[in-house]
Protein backbone atom coordinates (compact mmCIF):
# COMPACT_ATOMS: atom_id res chain seq x y z
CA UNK A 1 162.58 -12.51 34.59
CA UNK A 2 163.25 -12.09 38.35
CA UNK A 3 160.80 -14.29 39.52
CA UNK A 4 159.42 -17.89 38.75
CA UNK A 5 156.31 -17.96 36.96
CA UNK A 6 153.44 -18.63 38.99
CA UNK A 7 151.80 -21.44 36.32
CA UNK A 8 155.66 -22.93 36.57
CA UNK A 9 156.10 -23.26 40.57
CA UNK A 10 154.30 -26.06 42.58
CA UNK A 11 154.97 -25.50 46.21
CA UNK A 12 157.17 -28.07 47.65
CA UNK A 13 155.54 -29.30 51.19
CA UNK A 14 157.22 -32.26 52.15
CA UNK A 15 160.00 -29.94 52.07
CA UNK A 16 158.46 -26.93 54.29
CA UNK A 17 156.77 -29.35 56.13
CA UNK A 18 160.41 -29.92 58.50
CA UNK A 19 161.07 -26.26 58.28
CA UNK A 20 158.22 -24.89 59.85
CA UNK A 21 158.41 -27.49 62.59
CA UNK A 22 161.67 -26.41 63.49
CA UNK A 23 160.07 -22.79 63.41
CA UNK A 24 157.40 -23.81 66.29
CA UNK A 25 160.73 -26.10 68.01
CA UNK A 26 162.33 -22.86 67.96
CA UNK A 27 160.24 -21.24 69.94
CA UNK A 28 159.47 -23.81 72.42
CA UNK A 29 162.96 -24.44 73.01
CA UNK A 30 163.70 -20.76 73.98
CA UNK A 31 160.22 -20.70 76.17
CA UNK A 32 162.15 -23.76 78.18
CA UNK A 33 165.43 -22.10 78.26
CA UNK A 34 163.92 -18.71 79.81
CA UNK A 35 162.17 -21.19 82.03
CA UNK A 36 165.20 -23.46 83.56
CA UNK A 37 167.22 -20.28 84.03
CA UNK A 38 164.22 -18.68 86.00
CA UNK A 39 164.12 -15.29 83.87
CA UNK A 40 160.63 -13.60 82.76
CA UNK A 41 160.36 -16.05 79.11
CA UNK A 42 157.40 -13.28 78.02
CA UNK A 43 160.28 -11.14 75.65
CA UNK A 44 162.54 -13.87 74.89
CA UNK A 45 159.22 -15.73 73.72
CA UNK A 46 158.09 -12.53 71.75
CA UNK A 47 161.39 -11.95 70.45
CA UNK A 48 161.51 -15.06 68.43
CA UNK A 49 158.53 -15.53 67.26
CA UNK A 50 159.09 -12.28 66.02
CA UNK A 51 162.40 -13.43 64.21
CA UNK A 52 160.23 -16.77 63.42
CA UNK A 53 157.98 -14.63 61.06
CA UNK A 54 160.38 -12.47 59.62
CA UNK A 55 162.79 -15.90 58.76
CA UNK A 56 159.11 -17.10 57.23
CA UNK A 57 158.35 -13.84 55.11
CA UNK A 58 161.89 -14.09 53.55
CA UNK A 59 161.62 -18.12 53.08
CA UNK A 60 158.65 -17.15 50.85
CA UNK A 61 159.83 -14.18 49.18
CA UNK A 62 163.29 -15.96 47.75
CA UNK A 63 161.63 -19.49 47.10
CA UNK A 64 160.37 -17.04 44.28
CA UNK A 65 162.89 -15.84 42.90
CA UNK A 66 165.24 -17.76 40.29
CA UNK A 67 168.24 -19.67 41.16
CA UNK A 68 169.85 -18.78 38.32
CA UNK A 69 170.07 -14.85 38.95
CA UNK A 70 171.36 -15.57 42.47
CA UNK A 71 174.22 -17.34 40.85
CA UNK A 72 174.79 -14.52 38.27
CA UNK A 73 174.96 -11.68 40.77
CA UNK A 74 176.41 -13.87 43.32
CA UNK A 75 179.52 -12.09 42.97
CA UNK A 76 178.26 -8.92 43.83
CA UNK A 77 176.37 -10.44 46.86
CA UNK A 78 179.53 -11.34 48.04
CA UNK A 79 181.52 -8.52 47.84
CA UNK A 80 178.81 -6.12 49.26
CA UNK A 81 178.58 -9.07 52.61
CA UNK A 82 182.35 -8.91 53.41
CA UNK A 83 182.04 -4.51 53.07
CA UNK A 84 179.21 -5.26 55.47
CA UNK A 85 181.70 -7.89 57.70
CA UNK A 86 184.66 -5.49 57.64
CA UNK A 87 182.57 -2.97 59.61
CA UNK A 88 182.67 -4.77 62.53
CA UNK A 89 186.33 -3.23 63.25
CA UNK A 90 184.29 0.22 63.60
CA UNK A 91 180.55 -0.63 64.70
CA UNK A 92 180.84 -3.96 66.68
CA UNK A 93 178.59 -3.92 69.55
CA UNK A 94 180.55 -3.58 72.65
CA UNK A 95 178.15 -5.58 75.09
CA UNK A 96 178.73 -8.42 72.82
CA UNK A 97 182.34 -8.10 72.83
CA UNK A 98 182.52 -7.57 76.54
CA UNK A 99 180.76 -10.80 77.04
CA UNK A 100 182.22 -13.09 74.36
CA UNK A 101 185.52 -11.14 73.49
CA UNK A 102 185.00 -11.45 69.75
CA UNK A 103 184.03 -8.57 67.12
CA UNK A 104 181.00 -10.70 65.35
CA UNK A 105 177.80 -8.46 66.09
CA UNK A 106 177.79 -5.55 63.88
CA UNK A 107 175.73 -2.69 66.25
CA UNK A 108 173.87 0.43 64.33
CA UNK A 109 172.21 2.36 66.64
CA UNK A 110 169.49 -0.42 68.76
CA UNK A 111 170.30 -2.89 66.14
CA UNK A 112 172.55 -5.66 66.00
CA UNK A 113 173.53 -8.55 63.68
CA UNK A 114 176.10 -10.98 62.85
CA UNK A 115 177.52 -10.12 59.50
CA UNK A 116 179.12 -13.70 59.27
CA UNK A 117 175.68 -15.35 58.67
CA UNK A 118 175.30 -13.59 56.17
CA UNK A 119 178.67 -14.70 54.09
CA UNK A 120 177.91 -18.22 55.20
CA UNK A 121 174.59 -17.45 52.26
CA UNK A 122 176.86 -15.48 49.74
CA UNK A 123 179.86 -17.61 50.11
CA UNK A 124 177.36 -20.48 49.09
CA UNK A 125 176.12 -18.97 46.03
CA UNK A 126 179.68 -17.63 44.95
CA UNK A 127 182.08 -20.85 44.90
CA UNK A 128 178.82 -22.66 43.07
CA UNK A 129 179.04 -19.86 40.49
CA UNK A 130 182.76 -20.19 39.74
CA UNK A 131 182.37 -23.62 40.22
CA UNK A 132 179.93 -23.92 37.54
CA UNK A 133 181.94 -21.74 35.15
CA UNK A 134 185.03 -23.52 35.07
CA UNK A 135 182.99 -26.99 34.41
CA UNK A 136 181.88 -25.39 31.46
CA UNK A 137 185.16 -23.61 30.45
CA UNK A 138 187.06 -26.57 30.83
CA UNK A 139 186.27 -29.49 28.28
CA UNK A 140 188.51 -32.02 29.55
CA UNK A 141 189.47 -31.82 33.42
CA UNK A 142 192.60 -33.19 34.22
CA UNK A 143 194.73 -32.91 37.73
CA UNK A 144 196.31 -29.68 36.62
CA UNK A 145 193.08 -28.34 35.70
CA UNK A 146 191.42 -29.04 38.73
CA UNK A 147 194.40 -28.18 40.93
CA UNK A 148 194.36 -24.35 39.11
CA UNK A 149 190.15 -24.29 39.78
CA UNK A 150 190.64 -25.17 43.67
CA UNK A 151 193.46 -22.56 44.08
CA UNK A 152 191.13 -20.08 41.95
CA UNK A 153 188.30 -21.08 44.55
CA UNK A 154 190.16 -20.43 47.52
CA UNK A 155 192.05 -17.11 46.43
CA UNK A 156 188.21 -16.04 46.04
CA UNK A 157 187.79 -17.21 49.60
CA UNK A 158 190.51 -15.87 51.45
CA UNK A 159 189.05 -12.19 52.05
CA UNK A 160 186.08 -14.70 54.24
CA UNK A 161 189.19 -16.30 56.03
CA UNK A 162 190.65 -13.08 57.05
CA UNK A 163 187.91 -11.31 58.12
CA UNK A 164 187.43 -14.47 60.38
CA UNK A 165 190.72 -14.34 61.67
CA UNK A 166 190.75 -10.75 62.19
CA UNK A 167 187.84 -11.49 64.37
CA UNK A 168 189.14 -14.48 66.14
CA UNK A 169 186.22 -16.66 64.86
CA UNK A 170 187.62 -20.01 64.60
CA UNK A 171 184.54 -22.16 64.57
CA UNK A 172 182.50 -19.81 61.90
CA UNK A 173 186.04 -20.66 60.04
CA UNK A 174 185.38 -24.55 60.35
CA UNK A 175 181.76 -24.39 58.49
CA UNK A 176 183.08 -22.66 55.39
CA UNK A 177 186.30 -25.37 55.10
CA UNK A 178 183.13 -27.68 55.41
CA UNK A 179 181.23 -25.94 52.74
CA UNK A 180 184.77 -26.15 50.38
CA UNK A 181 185.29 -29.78 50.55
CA UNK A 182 181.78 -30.58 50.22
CA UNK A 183 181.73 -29.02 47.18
CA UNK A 184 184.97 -30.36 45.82
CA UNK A 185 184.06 -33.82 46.00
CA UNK A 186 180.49 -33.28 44.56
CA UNK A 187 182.13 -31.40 41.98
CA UNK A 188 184.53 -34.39 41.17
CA UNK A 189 187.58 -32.92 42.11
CA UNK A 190 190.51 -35.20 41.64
CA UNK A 191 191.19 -37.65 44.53
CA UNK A 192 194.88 -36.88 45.13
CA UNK A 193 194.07 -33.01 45.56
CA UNK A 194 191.22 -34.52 47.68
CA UNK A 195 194.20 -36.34 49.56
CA UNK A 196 196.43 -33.45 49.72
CA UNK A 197 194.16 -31.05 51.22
CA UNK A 198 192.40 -33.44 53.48
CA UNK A 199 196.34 -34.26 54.96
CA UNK A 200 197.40 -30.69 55.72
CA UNK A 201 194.31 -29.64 57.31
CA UNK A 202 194.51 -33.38 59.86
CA UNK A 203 198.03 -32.09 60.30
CA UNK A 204 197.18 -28.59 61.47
CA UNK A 205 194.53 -29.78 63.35
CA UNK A 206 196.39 -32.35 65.44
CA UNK A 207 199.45 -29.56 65.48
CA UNK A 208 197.20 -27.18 66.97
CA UNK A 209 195.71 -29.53 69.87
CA UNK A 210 199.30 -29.99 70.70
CA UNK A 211 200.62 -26.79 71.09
CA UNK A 212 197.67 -25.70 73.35
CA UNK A 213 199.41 -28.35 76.01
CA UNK A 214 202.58 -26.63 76.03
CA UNK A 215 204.07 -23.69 77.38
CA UNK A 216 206.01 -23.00 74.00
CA UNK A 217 203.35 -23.78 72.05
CA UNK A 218 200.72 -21.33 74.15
CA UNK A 219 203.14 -18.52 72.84
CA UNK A 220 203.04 -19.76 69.78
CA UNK A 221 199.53 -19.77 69.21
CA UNK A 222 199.40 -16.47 71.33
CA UNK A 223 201.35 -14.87 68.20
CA UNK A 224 198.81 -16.54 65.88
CA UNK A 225 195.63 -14.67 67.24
CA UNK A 226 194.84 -16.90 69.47
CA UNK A 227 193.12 -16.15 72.66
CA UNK A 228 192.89 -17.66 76.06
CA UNK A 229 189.59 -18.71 76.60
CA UNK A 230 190.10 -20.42 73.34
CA UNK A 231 193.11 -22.53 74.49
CA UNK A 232 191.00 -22.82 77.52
CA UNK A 233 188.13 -24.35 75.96
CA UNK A 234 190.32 -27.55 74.39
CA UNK A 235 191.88 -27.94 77.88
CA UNK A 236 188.24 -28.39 79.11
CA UNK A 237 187.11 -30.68 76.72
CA UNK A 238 189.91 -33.04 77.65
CA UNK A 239 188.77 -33.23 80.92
CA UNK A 240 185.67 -30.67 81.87
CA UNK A 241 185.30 -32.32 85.80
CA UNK A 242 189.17 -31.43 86.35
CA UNK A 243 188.28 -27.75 85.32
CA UNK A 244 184.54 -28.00 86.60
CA UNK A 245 185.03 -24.94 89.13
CA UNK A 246 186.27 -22.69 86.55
CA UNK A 247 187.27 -23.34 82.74
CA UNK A 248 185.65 -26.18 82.15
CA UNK A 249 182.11 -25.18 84.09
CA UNK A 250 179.90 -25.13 81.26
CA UNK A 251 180.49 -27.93 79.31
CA UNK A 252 180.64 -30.02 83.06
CA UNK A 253 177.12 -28.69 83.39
CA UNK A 254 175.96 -29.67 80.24
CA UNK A 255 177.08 -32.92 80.62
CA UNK A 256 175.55 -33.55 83.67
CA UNK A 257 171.89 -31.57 82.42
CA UNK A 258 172.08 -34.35 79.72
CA UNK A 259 172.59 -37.08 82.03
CA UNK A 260 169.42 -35.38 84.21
CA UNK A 261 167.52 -36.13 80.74
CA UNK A 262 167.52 -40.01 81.19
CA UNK A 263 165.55 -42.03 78.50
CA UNK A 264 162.51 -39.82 78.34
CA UNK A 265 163.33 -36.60 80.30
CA UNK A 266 164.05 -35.53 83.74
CA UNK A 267 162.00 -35.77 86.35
CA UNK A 268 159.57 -33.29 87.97
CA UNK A 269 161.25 -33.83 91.20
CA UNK A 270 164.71 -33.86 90.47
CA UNK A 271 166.12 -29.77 89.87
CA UNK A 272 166.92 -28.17 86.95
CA UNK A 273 170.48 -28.07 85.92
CA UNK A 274 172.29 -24.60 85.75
CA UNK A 275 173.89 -24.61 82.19
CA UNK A 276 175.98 -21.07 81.40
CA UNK A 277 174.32 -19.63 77.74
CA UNK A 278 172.01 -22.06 77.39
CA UNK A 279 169.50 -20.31 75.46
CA UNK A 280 172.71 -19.87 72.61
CA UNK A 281 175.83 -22.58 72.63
CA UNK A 282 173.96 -24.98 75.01
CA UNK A 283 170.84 -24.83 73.63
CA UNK A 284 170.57 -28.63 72.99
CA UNK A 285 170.66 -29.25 76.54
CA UNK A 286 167.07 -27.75 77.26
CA UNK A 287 165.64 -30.91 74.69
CA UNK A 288 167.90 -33.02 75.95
CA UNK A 289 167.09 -32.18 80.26
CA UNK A 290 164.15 -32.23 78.94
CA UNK A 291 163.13 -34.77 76.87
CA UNK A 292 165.55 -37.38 77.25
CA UNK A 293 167.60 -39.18 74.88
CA UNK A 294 163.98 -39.92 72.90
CA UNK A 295 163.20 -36.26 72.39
CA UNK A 296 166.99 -35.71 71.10
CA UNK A 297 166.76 -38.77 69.26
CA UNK A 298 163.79 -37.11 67.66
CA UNK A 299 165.58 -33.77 66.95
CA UNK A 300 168.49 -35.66 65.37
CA UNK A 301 165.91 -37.06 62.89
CA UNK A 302 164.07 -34.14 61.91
CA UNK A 303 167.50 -32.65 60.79
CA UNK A 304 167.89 -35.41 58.67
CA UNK A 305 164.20 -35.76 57.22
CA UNK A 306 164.97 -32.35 55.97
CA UNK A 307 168.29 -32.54 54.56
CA UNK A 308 167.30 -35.40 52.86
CA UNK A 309 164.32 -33.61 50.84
CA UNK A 310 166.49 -30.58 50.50
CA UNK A 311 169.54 -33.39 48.55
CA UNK A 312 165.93 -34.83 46.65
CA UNK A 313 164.55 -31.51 45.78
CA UNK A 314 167.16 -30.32 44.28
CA UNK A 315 167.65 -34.33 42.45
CA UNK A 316 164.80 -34.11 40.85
CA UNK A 317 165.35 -30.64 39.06
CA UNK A 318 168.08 -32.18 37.31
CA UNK A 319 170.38 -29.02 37.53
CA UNK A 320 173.62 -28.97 39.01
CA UNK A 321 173.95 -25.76 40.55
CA UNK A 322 171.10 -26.46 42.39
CA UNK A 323 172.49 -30.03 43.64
CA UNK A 324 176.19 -28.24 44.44
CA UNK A 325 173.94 -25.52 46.35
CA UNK A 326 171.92 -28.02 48.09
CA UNK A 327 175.00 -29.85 49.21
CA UNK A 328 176.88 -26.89 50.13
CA UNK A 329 174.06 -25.48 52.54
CA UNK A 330 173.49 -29.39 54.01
CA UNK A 331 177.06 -29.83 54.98
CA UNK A 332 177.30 -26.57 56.47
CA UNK A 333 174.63 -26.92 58.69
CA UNK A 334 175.35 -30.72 59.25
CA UNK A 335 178.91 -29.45 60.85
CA UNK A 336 177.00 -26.71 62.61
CA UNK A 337 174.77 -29.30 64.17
CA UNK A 338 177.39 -31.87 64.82
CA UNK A 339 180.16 -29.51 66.54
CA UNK A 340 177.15 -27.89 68.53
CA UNK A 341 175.44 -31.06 69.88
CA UNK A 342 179.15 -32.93 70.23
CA UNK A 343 180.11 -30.06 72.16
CA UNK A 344 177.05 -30.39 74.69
CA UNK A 345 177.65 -34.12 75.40
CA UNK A 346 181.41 -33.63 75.67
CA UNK A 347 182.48 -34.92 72.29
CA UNK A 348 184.01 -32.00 70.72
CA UNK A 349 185.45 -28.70 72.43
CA UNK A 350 182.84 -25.57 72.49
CA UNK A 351 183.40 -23.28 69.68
CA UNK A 352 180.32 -21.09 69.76
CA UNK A 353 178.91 -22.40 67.21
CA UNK A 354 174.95 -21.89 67.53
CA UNK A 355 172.82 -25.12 66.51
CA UNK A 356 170.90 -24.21 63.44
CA UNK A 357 167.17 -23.08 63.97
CA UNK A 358 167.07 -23.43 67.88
CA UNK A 359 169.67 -21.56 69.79
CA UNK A 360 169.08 -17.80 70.50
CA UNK A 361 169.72 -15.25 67.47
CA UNK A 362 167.59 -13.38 64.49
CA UNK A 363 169.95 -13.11 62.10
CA UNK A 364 170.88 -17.00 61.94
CA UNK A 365 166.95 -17.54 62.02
CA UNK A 366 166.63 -15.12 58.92
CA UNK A 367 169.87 -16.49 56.57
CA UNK A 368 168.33 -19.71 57.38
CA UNK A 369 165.21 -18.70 55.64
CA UNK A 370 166.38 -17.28 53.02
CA UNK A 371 168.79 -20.32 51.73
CA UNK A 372 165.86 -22.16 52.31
CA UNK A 373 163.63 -20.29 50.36
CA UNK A 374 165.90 -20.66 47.50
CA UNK A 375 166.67 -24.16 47.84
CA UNK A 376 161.82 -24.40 47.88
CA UNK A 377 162.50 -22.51 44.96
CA UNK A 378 164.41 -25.66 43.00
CA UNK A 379 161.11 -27.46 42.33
CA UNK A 380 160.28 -25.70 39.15
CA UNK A 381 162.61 -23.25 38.84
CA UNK A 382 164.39 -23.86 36.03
C-alpha cells in the first residue's frame, strides 16, 4: 500500500514539537530582517508564512506515506530532479542571475525555484537505496567489495556534481560530499577507503585555498569554472577589515552586527547594523544583533534537540534505511548550519549557503518538510 495504516502510525511529537518551532522562528526572523533593513516587513511576513504552511501541508502528507516505496522509486525521483536541474541552462531566472551570477533559480513564467533543493531530497533517498542493495547482495564485504560499492555510488552521483559545476555552485557541492561520507561510515565502509578519500579531498581543499593567493593559480582556477567573486570571497575571509570597503563588506558587517548582539542582545539605543542579504546568507545575524550570544546559544540547541530525535526516531524503528536516511538528512543540514553560521562570525568563507529553516526561500522551506515528513513517518512505518 502507498500509505501507512492509520491503526499502525502514532504521531511522533517530541519530534514535530522542534519543527514547528522553527516554523514560527522562521517567521519571526524574517519579520526582524525586513525590520533592521527598514523595508515594508507586511509581504515578506505574508510570504513566508505562506511557504510556512505549504512546508507544513507536505510534512503531513509524506509522514504518511511509506519509507519503503520512496526507496523503491527513488531512482526515478532522481532522474526526473536532475531533468528538472538541467533546465536551468534554458529557464533560469535572470534577476537572480544578475544579482548572484549563478544559474540556480529555475523561472516559469511568475514562478521560481531552486531545483538543487530538490536533489539534495532525491540524492538522499537514492545512495540509501543502492546502498541498501549492495548490503544485501554482498554476503561477505571485504575492501575490494566496498571499494567497487563507493565507486558504484559516486558514478551514480556524478550527473549531481556536474550539474553543480555547470552552475558554479560550489557550496550546494560541499553538502552532498557531506551527505556521501556520512553515509559511508554509517554504512561501515572500510577505514582505509575512509582514509583515502578523506586525504584527497584535505588535499584539494588546501590546494585550492592556495591557488586563490596567486596570480598563476587565479588562472588556474579561472580555467576550472571558477569565478571572481568566488576567489574574492576566501580573500575576505582571511581578512574581511582589510577588504571592509569593498570585497570583504558583508562578512565585516556581520561580524560587527554580532558583536552589537553582546550577551543578551543589542541595545535599544545603540543602531542597527547594515548587513548586505541578510534576510538569506546572513540571516543568523538578525538572532544574533538581536538576541545576543543567549538567543544564538538557544538556536544552536534547538538544531540539536531535533537532530537528536530525528537519529532516535529512526533508532527505535530498528530499520536501517531509515537510520542511513536519518543520518544522511542530519549531516546535510548540520554542514548547512555550520558553514552558514561560521560564515557570519568569520569562521568559514561565505558560500551562499542558506541556514536551514530561517533564511529567506520557499523551496528550501518545502524540501525541508517533506524529508521531514518522511523521517515522522519512521515511527511505525515499517
Amino acid at each position: 500500500m502507498l500509505f501507512v495504516k492509520s491503526k499502525s502510525f502514532e504521531f511522533n511529537y517530541a519530534l514535530f514539537l522542534p519543527i514547528f518551532l522553527f516554523y514560527l522562528l522562521s517567521i519571526g526572523v524574517q519579520y526582524g530582517a525586513a525590520v533592521y533593513d527598514q523595508v515594508s516587513y507586511q509581504h515578506i511576513v505574508l510570504k513566508q508564512i505562506i511557504f510556512c504552511v505549504a512546508s507544513l501541508g507536505l510534512l503531513f502528507l509524506t509522514q504518511k506515506i511509506k519509507t519503503a516505496l520512496l526507496l523503491r522509486l527513488s531512482p526515478y525521483f532522481y532522474v526526473v530532479s536532475l531533468a528538472i536541474m538541467s533546465l536551468l541552462y534554458k529557464f533560469y531566472d535572470p534577476v537572480m542571475y544578475q544579482l548572484t551570477g549563478t544559474k540556480r533559480w529555475l523561472r516559469i513564467g511568475s514562478f521560481s525555484f531552486q531545483p538543487s533543493e530538490l536533489v539534495k531530497l532525491t540524492f538522499a533517498l537514492v545512495i540509501v537505496y543502492f546502498t541498501l542493495h549492495y548490503e544485501k547482495k554482498v554476503s561477505e564485504r571485504t575492501v575490494k567489495s566496498d571499494l567497487k560499492y563507493v565507486m558504484n555510488i559516486l558514478l551514480i552521483s556524478l550527473p549531481t556534481f556536474l550539474l553543480m559545476y555547470m552552475q558554479k555552485d560550489f557550496g550546494t557541492s560541499l553538502v552532498f560530499i557531506i551527505c556521501l561520507g556520512a553515509l559511508f561510515m554509517i554504512a561501515g565502509v572500510h577505514w582505509k577507503i575512509l582514509a583515502i578519500c578523506s586525504g584527497i579531498l584535505f588535499i584539494i581543499g588546501v590546494l585550492l585555498i592556495c591557488l586563490v593567493f596567486t596570480e598563476y593559480g587565479n588562472q588556474i582556477l579561472y580555467g576550472l569554472n571558477f569565478k571572481t567573486y568566488q576567489l574574492d570571497r576566501v580573500r575576505a575571509w582571511i581578512d574581511p577589515f582589510a577588504y571592509s570597503q569593498s570585497i570583504g563588506y558583508q562578512q565585516a558587517q556581520s561580524l560587527l552586527s554580532v558583536s552589537a548582539g553582546g550577551f543578551s542582545g543589542r541595545p535599544a539605543e545603540i543602531p542597527a547594523i547594515y548587513v548586505p542579504v541578510r534576510e538569506s546568507d546572513m540571516v543568523f545575524t538578525v538572532i544574533a544583533e538581536t538576541f545576543g550570544f543567549l538567543g544564538s546559544v538557544t538556536v544552536v540547541f534547538l538544531y540539536f534537540y531535533l537532530f537528536y530525535q530525528v537519529i532516535y526516531t529512526a533508532i527505535q524503528t530498528n530499520n536501517k534505511g531509515n537510520l542511513y536516511l536519518a543520518i544522511v538528512w542530519v549531516f546535510g543540514l548540520l554542514f548547512q548550519i555550520v558553514e552558514n553560521i561560521g560564515a557570519s562570525i568569520g569562521l568559514l568563507p561565505l558560500t551562499g549557503i542558506p541556514l536551514p529553516f530561517l533564511s529567506q526561500g520557499g523551496t528550501s522551506l518545502i524540501i525541508l518538510g517533506c524529508g521531514l515528513g518522511m523521517i515522522l513517518g519512521f515511527k511505525k512505518s515499517q
